[in-house]
C-alpha atoms as a PDB file:
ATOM      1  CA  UNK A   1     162.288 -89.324 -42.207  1.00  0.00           C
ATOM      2  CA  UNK A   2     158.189 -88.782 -40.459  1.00  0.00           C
ATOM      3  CA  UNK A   3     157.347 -85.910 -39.470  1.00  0.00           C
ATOM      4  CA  UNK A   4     155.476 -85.825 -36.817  1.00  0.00           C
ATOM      5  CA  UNK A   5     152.371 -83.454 -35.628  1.00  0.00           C
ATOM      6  CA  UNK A   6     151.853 -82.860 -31.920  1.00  0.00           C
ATOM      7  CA  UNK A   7     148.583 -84.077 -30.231  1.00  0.00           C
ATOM      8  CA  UNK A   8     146.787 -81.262 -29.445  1.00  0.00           C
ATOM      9  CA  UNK A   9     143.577 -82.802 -28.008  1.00  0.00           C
ATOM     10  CA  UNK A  10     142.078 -81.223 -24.798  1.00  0.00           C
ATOM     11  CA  UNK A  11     140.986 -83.256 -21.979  1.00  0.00           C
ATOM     12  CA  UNK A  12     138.368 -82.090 -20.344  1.00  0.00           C
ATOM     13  CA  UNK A  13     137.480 -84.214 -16.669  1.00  0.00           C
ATOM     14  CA  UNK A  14     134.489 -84.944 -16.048  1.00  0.00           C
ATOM     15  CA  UNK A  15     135.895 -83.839 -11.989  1.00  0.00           C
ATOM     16  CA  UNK A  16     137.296 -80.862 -11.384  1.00  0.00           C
ATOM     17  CA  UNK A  17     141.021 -81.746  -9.629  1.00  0.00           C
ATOM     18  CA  UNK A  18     142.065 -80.067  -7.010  1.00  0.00           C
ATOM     19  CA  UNK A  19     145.537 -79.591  -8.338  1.00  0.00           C
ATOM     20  CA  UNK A  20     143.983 -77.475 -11.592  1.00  0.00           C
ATOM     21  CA  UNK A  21     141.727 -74.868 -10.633  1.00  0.00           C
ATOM     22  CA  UNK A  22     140.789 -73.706 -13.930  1.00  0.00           C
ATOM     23  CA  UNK A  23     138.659 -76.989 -14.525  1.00  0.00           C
ATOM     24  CA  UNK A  24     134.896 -76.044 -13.897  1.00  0.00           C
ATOM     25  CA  UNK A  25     132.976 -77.779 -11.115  1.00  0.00           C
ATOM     26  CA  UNK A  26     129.894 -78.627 -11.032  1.00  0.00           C
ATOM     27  CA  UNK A  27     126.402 -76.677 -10.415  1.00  0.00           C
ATOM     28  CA  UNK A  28     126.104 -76.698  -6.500  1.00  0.00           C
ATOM     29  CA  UNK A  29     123.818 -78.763  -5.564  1.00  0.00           C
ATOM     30  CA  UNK A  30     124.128 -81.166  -8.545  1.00  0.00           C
ATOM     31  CA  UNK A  31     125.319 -84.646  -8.075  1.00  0.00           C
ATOM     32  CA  UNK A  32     126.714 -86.306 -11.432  1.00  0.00           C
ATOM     33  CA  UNK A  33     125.045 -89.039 -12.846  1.00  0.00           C
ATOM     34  CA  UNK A  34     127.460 -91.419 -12.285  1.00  0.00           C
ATOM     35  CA  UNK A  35     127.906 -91.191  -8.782  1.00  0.00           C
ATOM     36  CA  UNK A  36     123.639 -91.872  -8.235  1.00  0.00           C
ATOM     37  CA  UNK A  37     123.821 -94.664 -10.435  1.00  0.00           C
ATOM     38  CA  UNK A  38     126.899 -96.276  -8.265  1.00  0.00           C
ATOM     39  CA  UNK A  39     125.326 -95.080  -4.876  1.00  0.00           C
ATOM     40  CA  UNK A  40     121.951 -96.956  -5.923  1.00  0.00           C
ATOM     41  CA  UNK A  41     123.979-100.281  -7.031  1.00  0.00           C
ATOM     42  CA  UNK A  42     125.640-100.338  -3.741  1.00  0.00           C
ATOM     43  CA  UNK A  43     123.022 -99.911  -1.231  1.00  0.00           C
ATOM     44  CA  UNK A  44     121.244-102.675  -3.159  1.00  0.00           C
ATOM     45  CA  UNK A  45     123.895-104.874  -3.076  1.00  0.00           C
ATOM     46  CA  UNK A  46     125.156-103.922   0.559  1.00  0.00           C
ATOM     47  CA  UNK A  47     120.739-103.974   1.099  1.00  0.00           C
ATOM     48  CA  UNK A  48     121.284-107.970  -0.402  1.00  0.00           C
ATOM     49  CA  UNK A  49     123.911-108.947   1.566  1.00  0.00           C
ATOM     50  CA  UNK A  50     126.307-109.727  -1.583  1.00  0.00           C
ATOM     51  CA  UNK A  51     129.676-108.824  -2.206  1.00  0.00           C
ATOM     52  CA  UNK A  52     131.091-107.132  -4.835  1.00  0.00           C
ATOM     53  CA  UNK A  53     132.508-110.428  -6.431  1.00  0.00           C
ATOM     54  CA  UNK A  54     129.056-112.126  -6.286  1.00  0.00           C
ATOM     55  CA  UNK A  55     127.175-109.462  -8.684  1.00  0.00           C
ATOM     56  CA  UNK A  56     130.520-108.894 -10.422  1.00  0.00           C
ATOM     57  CA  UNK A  57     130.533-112.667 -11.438  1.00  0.00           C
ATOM     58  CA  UNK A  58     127.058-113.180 -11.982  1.00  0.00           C
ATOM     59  CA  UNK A  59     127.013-109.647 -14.364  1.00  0.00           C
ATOM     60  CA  UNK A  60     130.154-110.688 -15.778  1.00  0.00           C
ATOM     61  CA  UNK A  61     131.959-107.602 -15.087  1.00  0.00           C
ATOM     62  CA  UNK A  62     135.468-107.396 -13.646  1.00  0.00           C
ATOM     63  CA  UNK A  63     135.084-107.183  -9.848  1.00  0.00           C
ATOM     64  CA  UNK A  64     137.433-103.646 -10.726  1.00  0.00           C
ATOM     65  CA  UNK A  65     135.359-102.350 -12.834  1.00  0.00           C
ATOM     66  CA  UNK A  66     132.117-102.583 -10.866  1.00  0.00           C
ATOM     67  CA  UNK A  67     133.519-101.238  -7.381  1.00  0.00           C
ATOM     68  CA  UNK A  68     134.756 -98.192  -9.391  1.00  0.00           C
ATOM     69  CA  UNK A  69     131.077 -97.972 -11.157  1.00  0.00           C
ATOM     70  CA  UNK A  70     129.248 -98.060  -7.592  1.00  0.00           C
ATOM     71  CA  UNK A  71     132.092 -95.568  -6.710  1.00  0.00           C
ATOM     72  CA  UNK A  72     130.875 -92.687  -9.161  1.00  0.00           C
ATOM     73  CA  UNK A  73     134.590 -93.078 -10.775  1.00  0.00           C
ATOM     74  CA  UNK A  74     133.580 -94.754 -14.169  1.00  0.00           C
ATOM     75  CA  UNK A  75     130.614 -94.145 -16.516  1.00  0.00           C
ATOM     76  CA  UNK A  76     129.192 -97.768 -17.175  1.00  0.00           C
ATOM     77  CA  UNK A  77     127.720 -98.157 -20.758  1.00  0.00           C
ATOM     78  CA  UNK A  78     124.090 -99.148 -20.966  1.00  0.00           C
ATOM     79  CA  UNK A  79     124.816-103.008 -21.326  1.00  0.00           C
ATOM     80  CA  UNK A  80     127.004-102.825 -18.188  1.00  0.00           C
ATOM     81  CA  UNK A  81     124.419-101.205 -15.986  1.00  0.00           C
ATOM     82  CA  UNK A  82     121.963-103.764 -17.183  1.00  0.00           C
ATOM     83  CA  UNK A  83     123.761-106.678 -16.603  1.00  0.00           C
ATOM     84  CA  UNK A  84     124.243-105.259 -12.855  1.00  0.00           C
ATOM     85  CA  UNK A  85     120.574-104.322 -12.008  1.00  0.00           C
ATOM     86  CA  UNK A  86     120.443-108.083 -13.201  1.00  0.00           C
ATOM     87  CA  UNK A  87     122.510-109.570 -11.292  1.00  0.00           C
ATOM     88  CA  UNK A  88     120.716-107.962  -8.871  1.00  0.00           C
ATOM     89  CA  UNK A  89     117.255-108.411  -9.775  1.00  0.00           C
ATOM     90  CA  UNK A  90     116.367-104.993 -10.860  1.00  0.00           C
ATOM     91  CA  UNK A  91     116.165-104.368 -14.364  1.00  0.00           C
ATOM     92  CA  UNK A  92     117.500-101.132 -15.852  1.00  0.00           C
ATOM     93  CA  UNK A  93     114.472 -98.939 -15.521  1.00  0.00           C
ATOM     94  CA  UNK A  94     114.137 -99.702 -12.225  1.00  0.00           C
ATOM     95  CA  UNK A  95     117.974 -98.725 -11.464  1.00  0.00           C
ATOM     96  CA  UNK A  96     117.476 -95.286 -13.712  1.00  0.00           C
ATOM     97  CA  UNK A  97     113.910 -94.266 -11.213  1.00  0.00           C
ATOM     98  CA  UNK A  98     115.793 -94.669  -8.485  1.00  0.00           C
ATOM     99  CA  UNK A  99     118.268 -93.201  -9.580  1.00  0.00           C
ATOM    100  CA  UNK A 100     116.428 -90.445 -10.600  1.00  0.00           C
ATOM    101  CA  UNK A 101     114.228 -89.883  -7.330  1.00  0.00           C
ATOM    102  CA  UNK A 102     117.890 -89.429  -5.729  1.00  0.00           C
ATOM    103  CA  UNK A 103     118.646 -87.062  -8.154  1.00  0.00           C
ATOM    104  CA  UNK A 104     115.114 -85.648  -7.495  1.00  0.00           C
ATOM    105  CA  UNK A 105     115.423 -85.246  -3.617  1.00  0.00           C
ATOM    106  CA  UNK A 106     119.342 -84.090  -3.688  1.00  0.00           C
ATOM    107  CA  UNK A 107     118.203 -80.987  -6.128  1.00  0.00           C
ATOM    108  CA  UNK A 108     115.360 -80.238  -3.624  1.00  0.00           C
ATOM    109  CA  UNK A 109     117.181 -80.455  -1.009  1.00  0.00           C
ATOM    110  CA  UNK A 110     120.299 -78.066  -2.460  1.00  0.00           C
ATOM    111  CA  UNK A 111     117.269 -75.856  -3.739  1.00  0.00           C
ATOM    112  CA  UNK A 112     115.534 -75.366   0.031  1.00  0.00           C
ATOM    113  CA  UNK A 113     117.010 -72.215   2.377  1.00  0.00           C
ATOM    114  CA  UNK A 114     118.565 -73.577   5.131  1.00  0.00           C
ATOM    115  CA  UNK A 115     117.889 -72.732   8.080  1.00  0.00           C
ATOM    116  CA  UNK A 116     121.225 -71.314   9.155  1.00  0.00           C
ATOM    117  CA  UNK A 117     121.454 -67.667  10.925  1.00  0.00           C
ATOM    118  CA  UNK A 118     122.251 -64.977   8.034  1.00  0.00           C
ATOM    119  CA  UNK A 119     124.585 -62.931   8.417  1.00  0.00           C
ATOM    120  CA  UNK A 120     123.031 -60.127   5.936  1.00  0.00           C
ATOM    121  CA  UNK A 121     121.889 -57.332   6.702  1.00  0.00           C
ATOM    122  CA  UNK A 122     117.787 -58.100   8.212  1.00  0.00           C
ATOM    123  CA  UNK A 123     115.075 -55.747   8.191  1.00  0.00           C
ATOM    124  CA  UNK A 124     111.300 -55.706   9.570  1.00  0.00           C
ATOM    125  CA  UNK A 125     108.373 -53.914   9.327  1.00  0.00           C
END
């Protein structure tokens, strides 16, 4: 007879999930990485006119794979987001600044006071 050893490995999501509230969520105000990098592939797509199948086949990526990359749901590897910028006629540094001034003007934005009433306590000289 095998013995056999339990898998103890901890998962940690890269999303916290509503159904466990112990997993930590993100800094407020900070997007993830993932989710720039899909929101910039779409609009440049959607900004193209193409579909998803178009720069899926001309990347050669599965169609599923890319609509959950532009979704924020999947971390592409390097060679994946590539071959997308590609196949749309950006080449990866030009995906990562955009992605980056997004990045850029979300923090900025999280980072300015609003302009919302307070509701503290307010005092003047």
């Amino acid at each position: 007879m095998s013995s056999h050893t339990p898998n103890d490995a901890r998962v940690v999501p890269l999303r916290p999930r509503a159904d466990r509230p112990d997993t930590p969520a993100p800094a407020p105000g900070e997007p993830l990485w993932r989710d720039l990098v899909g929101d910039v592939l779409r609009r440049e797509r959607q900004a193209q006119e193409r579909t998803l199948k178009d720069v899926a086949d001309t990347a050669r990526i599965s169609l599923p794979y890319l609509s959950e990359v532009e979704r924020g749901r999947k971390e592409a590897s390097s060679e994946v987001l590539a071959a997308a910028a590609r196949a749309l006629g950006l080449g990866l540094g030009d995906l990562l600044s955009r992605a980056h001034s997004e990045l850029a003007r979300q923090t900025a934005a999280a980072r300015r006071p609003s302009a919302a009433p307070t509701r503290g306590l307010c005092l003047a000289a």
